[in-house]
Structures are given as C-alpha cells and as structure tokens.
PDB file of N, CA and C in Angstrom:
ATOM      1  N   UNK A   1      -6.769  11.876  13.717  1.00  0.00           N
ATOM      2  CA  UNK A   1      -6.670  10.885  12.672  1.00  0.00           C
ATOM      3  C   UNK A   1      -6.262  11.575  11.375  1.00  0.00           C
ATOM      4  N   UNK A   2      -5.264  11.191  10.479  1.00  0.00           N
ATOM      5  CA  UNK A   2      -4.917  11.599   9.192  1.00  0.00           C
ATOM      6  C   UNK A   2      -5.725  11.285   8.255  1.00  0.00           C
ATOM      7  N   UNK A   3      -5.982  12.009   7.058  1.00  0.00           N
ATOM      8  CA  UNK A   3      -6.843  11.763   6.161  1.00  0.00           C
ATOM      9  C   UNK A   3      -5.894  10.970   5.330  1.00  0.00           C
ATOM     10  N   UNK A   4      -6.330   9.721   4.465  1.00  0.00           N
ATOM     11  CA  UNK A   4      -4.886   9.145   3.836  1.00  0.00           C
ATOM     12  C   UNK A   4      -5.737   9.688   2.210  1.00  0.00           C
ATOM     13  N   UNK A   5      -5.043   9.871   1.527  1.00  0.00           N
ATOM     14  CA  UNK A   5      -4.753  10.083  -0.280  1.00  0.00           C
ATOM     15  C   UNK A   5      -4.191   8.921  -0.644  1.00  0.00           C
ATOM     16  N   UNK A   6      -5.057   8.551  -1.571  1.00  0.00           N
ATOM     17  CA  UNK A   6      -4.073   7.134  -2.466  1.00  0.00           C
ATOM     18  C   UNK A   6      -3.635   7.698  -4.069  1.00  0.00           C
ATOM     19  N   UNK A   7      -2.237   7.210  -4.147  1.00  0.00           N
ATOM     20  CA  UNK A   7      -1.726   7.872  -5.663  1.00  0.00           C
ATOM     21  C   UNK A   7      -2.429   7.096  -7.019  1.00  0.00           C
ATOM     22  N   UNK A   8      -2.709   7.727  -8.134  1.00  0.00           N
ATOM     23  CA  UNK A   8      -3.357   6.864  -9.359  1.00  0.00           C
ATOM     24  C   UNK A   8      -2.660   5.556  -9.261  1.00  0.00           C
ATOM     25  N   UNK A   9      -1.287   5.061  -9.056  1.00  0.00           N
ATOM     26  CA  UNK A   9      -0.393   4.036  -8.803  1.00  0.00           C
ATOM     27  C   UNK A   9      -1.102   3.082  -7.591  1.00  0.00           C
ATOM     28  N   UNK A  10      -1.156   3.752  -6.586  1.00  0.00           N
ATOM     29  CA  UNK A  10      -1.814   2.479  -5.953  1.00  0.00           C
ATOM     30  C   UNK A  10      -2.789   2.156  -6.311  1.00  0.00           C
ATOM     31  N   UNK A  11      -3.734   3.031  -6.594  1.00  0.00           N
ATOM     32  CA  UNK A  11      -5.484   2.614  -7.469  1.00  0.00           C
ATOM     33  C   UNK A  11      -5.162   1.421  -7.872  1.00  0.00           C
ATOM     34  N   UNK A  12      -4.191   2.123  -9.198  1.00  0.00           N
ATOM     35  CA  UNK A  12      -4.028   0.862 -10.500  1.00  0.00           C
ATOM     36  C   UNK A  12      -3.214  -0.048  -9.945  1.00  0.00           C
ATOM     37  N   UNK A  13      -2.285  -0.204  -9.022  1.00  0.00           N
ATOM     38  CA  UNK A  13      -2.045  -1.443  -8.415  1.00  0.00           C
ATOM     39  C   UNK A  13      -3.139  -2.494  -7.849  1.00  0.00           C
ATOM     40  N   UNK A  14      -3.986  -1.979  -6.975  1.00  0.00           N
ATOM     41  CA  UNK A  14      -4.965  -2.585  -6.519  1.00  0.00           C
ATOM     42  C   UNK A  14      -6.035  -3.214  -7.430  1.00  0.00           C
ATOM     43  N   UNK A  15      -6.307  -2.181  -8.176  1.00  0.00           N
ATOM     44  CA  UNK A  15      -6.910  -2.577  -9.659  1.00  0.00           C
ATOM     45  C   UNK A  15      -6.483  -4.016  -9.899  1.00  0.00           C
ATOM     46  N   UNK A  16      -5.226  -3.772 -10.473  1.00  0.00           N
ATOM     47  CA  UNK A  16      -4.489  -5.237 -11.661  1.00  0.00           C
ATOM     48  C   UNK A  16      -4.296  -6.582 -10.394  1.00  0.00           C
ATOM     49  N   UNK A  17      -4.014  -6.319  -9.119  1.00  0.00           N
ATOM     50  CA  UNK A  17      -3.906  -7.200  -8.394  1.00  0.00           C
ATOM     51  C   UNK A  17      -5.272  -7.929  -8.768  1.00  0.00           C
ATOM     52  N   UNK A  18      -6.193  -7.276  -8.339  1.00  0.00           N
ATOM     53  CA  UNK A  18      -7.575  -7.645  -8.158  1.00  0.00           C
ATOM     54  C   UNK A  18      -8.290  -8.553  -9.313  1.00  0.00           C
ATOM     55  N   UNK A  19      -7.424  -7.519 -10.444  1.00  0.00           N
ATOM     56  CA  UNK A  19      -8.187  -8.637 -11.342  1.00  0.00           C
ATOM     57  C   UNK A  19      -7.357  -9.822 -12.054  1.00  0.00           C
ATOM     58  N   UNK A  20      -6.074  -9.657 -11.367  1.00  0.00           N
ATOM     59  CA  UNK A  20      -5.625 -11.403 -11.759  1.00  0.00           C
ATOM     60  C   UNK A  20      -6.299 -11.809 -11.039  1.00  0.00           C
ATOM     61  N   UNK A  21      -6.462 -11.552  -9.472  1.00  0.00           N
ATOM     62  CA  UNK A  21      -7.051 -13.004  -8.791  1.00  0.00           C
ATOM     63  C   UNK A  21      -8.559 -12.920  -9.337  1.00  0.00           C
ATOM     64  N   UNK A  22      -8.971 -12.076  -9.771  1.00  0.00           N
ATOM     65  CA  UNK A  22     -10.808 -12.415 -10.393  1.00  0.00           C
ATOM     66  C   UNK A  22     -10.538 -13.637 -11.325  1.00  0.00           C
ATOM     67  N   UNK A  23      -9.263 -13.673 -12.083  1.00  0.00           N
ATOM     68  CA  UNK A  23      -9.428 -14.624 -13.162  1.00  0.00           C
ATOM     69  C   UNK A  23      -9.630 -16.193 -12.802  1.00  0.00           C
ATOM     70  N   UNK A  24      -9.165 -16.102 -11.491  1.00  0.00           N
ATOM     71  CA  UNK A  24      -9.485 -17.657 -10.824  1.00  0.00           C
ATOM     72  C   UNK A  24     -10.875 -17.159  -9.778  1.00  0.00           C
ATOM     73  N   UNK A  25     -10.914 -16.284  -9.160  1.00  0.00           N
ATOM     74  CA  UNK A  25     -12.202 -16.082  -8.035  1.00  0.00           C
ATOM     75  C   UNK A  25     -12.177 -14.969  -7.839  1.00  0.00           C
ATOM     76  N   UNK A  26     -13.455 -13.996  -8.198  1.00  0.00           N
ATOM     77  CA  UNK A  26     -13.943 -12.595  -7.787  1.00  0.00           C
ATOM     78  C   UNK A  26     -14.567 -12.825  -6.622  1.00  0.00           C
ATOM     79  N   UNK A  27     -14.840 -13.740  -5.921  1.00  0.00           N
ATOM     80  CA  UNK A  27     -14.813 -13.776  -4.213  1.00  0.00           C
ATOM     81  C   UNK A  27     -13.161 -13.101  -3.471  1.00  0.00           C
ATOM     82  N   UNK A  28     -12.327 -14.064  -3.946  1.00  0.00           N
ATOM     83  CA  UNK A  28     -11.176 -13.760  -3.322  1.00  0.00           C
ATOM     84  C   UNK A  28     -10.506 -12.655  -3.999  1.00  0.00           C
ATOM     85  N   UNK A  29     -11.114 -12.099  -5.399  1.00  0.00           N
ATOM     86  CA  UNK A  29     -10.686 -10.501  -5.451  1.00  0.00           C
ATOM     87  C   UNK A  29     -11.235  -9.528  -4.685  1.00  0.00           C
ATOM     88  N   UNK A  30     -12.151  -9.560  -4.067  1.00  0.00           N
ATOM     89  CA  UNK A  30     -13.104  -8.644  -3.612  1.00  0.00           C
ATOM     90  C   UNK A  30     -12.514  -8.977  -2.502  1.00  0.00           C
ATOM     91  N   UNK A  31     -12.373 -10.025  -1.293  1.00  0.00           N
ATOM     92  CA  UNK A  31     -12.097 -10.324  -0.506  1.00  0.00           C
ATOM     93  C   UNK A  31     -10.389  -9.560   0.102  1.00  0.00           C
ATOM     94  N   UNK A  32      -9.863 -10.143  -1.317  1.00  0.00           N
ATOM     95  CA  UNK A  32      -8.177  -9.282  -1.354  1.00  0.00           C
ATOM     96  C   UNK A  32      -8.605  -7.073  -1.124  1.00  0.00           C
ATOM     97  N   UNK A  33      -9.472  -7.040  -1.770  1.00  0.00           N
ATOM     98  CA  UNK A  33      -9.667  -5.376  -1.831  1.00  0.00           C
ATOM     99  C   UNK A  33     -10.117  -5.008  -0.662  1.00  0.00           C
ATOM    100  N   UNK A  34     -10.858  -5.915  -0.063  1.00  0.00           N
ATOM    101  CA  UNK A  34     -11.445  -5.368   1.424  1.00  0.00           C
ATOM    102  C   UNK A  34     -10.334  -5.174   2.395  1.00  0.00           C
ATOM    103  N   UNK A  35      -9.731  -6.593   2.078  1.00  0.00           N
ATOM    104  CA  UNK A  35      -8.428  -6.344   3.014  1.00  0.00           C
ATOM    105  C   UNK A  35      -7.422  -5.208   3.079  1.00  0.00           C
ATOM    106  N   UNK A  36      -6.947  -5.009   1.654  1.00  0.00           N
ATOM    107  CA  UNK A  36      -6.094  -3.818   1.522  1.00  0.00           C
ATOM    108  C   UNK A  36      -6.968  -2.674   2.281  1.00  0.00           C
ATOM    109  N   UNK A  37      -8.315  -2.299   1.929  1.00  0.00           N
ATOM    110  CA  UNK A  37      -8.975  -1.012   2.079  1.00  0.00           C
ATOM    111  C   UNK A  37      -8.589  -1.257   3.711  1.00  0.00           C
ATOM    112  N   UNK A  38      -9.180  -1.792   4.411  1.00  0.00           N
ATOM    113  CA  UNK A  38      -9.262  -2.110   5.807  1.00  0.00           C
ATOM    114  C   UNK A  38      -7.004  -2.277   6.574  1.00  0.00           C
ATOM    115  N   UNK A  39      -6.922  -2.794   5.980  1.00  0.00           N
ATOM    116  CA  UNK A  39      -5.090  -1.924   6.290  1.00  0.00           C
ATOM    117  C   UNK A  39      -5.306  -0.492   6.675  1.00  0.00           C
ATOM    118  N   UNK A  40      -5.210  -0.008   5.348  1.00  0.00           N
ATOM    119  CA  UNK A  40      -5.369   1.241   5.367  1.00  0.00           C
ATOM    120  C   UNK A  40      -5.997   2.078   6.218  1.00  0.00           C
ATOM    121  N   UNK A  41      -7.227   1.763   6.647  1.00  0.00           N
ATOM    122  CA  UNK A  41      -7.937   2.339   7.448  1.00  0.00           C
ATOM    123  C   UNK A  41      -6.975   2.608   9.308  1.00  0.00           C
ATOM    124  N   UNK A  42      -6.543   1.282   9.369  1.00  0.00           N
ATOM    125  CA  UNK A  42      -5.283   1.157  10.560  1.00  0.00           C
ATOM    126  C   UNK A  42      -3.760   2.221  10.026  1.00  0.00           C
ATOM    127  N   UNK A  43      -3.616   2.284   9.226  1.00  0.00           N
ATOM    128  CA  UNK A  43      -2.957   3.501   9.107  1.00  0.00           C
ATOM    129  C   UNK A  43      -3.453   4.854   8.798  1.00  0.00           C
ATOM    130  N   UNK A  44      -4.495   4.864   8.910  1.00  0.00           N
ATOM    131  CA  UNK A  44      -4.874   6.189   9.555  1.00  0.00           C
ATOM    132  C   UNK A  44      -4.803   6.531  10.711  1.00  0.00           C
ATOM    133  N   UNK A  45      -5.287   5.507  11.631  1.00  0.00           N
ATOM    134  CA  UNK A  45      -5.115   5.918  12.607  1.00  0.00           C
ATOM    135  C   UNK A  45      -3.902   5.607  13.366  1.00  0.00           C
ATOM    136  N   UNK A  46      -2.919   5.227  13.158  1.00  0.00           N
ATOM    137  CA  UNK A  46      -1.581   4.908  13.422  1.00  0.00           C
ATOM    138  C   UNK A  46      -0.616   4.971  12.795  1.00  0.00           C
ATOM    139  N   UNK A  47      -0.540   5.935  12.014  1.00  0.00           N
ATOM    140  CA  UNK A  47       0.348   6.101  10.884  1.00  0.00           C
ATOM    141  C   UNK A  47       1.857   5.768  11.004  1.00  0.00           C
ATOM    142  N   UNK A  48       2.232   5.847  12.100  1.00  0.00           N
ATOM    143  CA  UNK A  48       3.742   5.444  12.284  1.00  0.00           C
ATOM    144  C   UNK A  48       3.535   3.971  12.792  1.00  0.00           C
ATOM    145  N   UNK A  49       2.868   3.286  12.676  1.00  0.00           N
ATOM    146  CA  UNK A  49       2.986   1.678  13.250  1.00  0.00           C
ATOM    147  C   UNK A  49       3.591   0.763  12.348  1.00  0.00           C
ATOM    148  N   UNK A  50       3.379   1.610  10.659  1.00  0.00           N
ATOM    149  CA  UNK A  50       3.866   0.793   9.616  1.00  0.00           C
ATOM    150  C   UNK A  50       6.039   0.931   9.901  1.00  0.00           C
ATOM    151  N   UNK A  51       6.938  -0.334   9.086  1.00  0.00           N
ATOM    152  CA  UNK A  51       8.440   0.356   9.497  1.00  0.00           C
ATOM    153  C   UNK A  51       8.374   0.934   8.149  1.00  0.00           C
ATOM    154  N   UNK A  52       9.387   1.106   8.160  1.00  0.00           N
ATOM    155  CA  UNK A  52      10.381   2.324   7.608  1.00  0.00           C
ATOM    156  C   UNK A  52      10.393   1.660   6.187  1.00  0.00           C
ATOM    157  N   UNK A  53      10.730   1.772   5.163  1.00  0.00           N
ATOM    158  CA  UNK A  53      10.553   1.038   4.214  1.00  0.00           C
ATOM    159  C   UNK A  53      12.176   0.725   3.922  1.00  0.00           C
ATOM    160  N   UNK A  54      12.764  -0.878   3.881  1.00  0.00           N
ATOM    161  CA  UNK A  54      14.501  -0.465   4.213  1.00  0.00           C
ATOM    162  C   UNK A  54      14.723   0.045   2.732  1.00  0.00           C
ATOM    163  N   UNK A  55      14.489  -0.409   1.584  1.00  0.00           N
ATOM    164  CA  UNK A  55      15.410   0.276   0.504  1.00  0.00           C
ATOM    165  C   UNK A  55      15.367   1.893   0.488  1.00  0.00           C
ATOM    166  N   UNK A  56      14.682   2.337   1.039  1.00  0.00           N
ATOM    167  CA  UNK A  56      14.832   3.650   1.299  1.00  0.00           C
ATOM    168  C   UNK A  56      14.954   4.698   2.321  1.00  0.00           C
ATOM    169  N   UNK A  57      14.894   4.058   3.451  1.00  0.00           N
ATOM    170  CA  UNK A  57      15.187   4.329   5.225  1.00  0.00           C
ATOM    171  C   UNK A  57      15.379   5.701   5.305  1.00  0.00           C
ATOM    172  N   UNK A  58      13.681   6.211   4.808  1.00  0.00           N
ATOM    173  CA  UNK A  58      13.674   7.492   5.254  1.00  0.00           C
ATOM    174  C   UNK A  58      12.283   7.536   5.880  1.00  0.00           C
ATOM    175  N   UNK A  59      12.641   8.572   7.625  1.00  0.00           N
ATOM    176  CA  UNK A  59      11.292   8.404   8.355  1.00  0.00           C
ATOM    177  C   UNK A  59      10.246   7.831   8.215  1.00  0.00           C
ATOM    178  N   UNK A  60      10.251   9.391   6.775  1.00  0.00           N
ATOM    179  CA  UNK A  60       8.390   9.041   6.574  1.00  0.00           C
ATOM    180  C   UNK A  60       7.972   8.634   5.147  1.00  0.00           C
ATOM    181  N   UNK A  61       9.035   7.261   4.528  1.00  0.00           N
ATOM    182  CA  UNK A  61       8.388   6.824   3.931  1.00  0.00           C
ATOM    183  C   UNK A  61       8.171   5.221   5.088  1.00  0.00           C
ATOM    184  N   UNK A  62       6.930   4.471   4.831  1.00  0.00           N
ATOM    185  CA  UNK A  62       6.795   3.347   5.701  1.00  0.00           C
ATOM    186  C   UNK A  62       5.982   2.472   4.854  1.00  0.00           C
ATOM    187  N   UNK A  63       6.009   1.023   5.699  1.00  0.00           N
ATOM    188  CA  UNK A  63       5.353   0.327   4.988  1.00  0.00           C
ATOM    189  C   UNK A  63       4.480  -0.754   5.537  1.00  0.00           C
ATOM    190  N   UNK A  64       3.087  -1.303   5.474  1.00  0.00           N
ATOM    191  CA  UNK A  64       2.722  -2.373   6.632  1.00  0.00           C
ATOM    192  C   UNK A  64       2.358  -3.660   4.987  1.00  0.00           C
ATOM    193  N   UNK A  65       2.785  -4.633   5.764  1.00  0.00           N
ATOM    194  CA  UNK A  65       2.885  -6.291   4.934  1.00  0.00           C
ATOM    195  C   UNK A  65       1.523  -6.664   5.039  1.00  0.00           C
ATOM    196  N   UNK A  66       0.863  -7.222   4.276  1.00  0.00           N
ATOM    197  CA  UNK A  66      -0.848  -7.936   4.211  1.00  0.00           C
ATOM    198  C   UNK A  66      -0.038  -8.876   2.921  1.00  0.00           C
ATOM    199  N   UNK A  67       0.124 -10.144   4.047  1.00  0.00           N
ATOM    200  CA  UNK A  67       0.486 -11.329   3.232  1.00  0.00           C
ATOM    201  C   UNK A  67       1.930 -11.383   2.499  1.00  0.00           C
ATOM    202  N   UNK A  68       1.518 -11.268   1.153  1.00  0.00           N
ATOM    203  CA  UNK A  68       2.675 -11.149   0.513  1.00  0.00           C
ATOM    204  C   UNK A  68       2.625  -9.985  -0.165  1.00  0.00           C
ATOM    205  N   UNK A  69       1.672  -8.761   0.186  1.00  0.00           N
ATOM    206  CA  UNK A  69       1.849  -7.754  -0.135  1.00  0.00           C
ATOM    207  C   UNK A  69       2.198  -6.854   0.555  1.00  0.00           C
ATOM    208  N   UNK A  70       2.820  -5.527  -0.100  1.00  0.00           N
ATOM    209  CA  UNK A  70       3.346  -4.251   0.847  1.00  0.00           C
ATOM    210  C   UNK A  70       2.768  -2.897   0.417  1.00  0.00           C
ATOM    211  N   UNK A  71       2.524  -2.525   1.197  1.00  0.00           N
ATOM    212  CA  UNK A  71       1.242  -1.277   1.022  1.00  0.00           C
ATOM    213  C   UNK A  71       2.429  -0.254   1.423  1.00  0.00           C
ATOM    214  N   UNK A  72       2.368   0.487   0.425  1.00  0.00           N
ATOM    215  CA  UNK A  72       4.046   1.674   0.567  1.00  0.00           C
ATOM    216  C   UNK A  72       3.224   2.710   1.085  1.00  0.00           C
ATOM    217  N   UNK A  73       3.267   3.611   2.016  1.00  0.00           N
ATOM    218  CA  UNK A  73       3.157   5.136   1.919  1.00  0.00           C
ATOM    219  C   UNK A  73       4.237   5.762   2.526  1.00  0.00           C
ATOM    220  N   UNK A  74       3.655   7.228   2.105  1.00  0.00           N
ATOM    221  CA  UNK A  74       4.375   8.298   2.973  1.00  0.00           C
ATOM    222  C   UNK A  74       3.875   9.689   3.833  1.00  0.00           C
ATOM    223  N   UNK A  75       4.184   9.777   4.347  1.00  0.00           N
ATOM    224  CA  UNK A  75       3.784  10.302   6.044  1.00  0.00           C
ATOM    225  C   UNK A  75       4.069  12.141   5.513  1.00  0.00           C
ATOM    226  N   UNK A  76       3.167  12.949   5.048  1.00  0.00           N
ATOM    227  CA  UNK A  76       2.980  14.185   5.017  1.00  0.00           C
ATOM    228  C   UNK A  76       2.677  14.713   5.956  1.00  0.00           C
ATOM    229  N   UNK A  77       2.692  15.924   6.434  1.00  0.00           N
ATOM    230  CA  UNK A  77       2.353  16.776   7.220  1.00  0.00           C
ATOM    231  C   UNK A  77       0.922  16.644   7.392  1.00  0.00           C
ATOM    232  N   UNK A  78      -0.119  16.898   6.445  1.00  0.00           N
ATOM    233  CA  UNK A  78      -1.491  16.808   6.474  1.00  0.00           C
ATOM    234  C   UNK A  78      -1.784  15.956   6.410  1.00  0.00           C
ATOM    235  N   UNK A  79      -1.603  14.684   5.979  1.00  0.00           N
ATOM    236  CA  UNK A  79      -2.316  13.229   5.376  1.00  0.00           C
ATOM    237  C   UNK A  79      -0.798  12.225   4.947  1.00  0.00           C
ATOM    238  N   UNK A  80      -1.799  11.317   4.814  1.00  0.00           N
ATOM    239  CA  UNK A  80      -1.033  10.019   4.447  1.00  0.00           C
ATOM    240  C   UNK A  80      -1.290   9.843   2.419  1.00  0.00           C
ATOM    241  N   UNK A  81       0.084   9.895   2.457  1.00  0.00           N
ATOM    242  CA  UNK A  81      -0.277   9.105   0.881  1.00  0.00           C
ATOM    243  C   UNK A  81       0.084   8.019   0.513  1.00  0.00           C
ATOM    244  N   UNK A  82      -0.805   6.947   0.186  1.00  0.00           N
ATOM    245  CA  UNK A  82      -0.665   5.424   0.035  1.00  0.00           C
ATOM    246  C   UNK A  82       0.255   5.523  -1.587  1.00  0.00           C
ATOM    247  N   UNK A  83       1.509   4.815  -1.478  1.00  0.00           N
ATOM    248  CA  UNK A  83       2.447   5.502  -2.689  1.00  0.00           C
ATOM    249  C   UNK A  83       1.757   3.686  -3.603  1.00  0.00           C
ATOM    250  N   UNK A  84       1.842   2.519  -3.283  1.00  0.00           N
ATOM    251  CA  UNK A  84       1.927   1.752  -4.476  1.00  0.00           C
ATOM    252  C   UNK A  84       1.526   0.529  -3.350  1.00  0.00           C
ATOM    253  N   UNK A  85       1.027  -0.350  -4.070  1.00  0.00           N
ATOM    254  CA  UNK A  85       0.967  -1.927  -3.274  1.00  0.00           C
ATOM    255  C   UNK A  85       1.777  -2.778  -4.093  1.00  0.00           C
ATOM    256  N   UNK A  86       2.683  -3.695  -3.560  1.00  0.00           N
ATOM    257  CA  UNK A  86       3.256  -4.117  -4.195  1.00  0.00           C
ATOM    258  C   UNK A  86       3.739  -5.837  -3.422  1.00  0.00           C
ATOM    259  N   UNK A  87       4.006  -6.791  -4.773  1.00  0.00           N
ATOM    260  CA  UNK A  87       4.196  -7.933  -4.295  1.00  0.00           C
ATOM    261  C   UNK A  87       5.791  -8.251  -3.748  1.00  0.00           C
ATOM    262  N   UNK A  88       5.773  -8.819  -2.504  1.00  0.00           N
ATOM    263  CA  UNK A  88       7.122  -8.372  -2.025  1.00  0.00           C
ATOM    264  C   UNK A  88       8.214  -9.776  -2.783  1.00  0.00           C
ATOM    265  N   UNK A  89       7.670 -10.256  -3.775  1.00  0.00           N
ATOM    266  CA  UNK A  89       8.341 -11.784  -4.496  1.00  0.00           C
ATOM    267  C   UNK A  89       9.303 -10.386  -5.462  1.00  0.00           C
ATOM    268  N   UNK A  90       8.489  -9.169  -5.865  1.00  0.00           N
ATOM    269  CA  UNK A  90       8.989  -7.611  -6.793  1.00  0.00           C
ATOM    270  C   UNK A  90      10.698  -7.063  -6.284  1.00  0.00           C
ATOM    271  N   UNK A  91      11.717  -7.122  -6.422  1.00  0.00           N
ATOM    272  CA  UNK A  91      12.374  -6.194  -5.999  1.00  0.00           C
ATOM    273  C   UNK A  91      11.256  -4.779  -6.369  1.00  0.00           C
ATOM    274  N   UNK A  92      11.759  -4.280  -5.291  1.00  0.00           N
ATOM    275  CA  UNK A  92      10.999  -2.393  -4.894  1.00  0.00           C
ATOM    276  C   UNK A  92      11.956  -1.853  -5.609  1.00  0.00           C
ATOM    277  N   UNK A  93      11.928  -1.073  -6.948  1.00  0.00           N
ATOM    278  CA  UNK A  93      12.583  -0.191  -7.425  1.00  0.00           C
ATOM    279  C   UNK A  93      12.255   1.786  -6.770  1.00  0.00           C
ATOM    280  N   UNK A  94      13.155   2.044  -5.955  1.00  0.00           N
ATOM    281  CA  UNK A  94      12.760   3.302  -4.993  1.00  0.00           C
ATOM    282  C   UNK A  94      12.735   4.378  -6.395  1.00  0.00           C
ATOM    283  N   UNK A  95      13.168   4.638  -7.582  1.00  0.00           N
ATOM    284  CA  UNK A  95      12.691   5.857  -8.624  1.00  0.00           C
ATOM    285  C   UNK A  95      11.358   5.177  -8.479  1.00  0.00           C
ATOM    286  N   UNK A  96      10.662   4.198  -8.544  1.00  0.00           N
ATOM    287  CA  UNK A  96       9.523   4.358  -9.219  1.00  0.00           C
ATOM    288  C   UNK A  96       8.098   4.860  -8.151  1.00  0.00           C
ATOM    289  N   UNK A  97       8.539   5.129  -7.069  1.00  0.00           N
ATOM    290  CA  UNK A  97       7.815   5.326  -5.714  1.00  0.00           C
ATOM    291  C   UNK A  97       7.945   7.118  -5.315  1.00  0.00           C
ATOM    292  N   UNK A  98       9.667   7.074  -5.492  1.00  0.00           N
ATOM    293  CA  UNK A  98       9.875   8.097  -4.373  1.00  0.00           C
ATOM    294  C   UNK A  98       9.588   9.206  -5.742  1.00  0.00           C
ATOM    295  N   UNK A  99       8.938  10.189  -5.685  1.00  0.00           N
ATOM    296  CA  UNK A  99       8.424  11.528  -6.503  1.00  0.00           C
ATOM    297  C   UNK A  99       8.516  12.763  -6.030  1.00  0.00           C
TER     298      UNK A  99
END
C-alpha cells in the first residue's frame, strides 16, 4: 500500500470547499470531507485505478471523480501525492498543478 501526501493546495482546497457548503449545512460539509478522505483512502490502495488526467496525459499524473469533484494526484515512486481537488464545472489550468 502507498503512503499518500496531500499538497498545502489540496488541504486548502478541501478546506474552502467545505466551508462554502457549511454556509448552507455543516452536516453536508463534514459529510463532503468524509467522502473526499475515504476516496483517498481507495487510492492508496489502488493507485492506478484513478485515469490519466486528459489535459495532461501523463502516466502518473491521475485522477478519480466524487461527484462533481476531481481529486488530482500524482503517482511517485514512494507515495502518492494528492495535487488539488477541484470542481470539474473549473477548466483545470495544468501550470497550476503540475510543479
């Protein structure tokens, strides 16, 4: 199993997601965070199950969908790093991911 790393970017993505939806229901923010956390956890242990991410169609960056969100990482040698969550309504700008 890979150990996954999340970047300050996804934090604070997850963060600001979380707390627009608190502004209508901190049930369904909390509810939204469990979900993301629990993704994640399935890409640990399956790290290649997520695809390829197309604006950037390289191996090991990938991506798995929860709703209308997209949970970006990329596939290191040692671990997984969760690069950004993002709403897929967003064009994906690839400078602001790929580092």
């Amino acid at each position: 199993m890979a150990k996954v790393r999340w970047t300050l970017q996804a934090v604070d993505d997850v963060d600001a997601i979380a707390s627009y939806i608190a502004k209508d229901s901190t049930h369904y923010a909390q509810m939204f965070a469990v979900k993301i956390f629990e993704s994640v956890l399935q890409i640990e242990n399956f790290p290649e199950a997520g695809r390829v991410v197309p604006e950037i169609n390289q191996q090991n960056m990938r991506e798995i969908l929860l709703g209308n969100y997209r949970i970006i990482y990329r596939l290191k040698d040692d671990f997984i790093e969760i690069l950004t969550v993002y709403h897929s309504s967003r064009l994906l700008n690839k400078n602001t991911i790929v580092t």
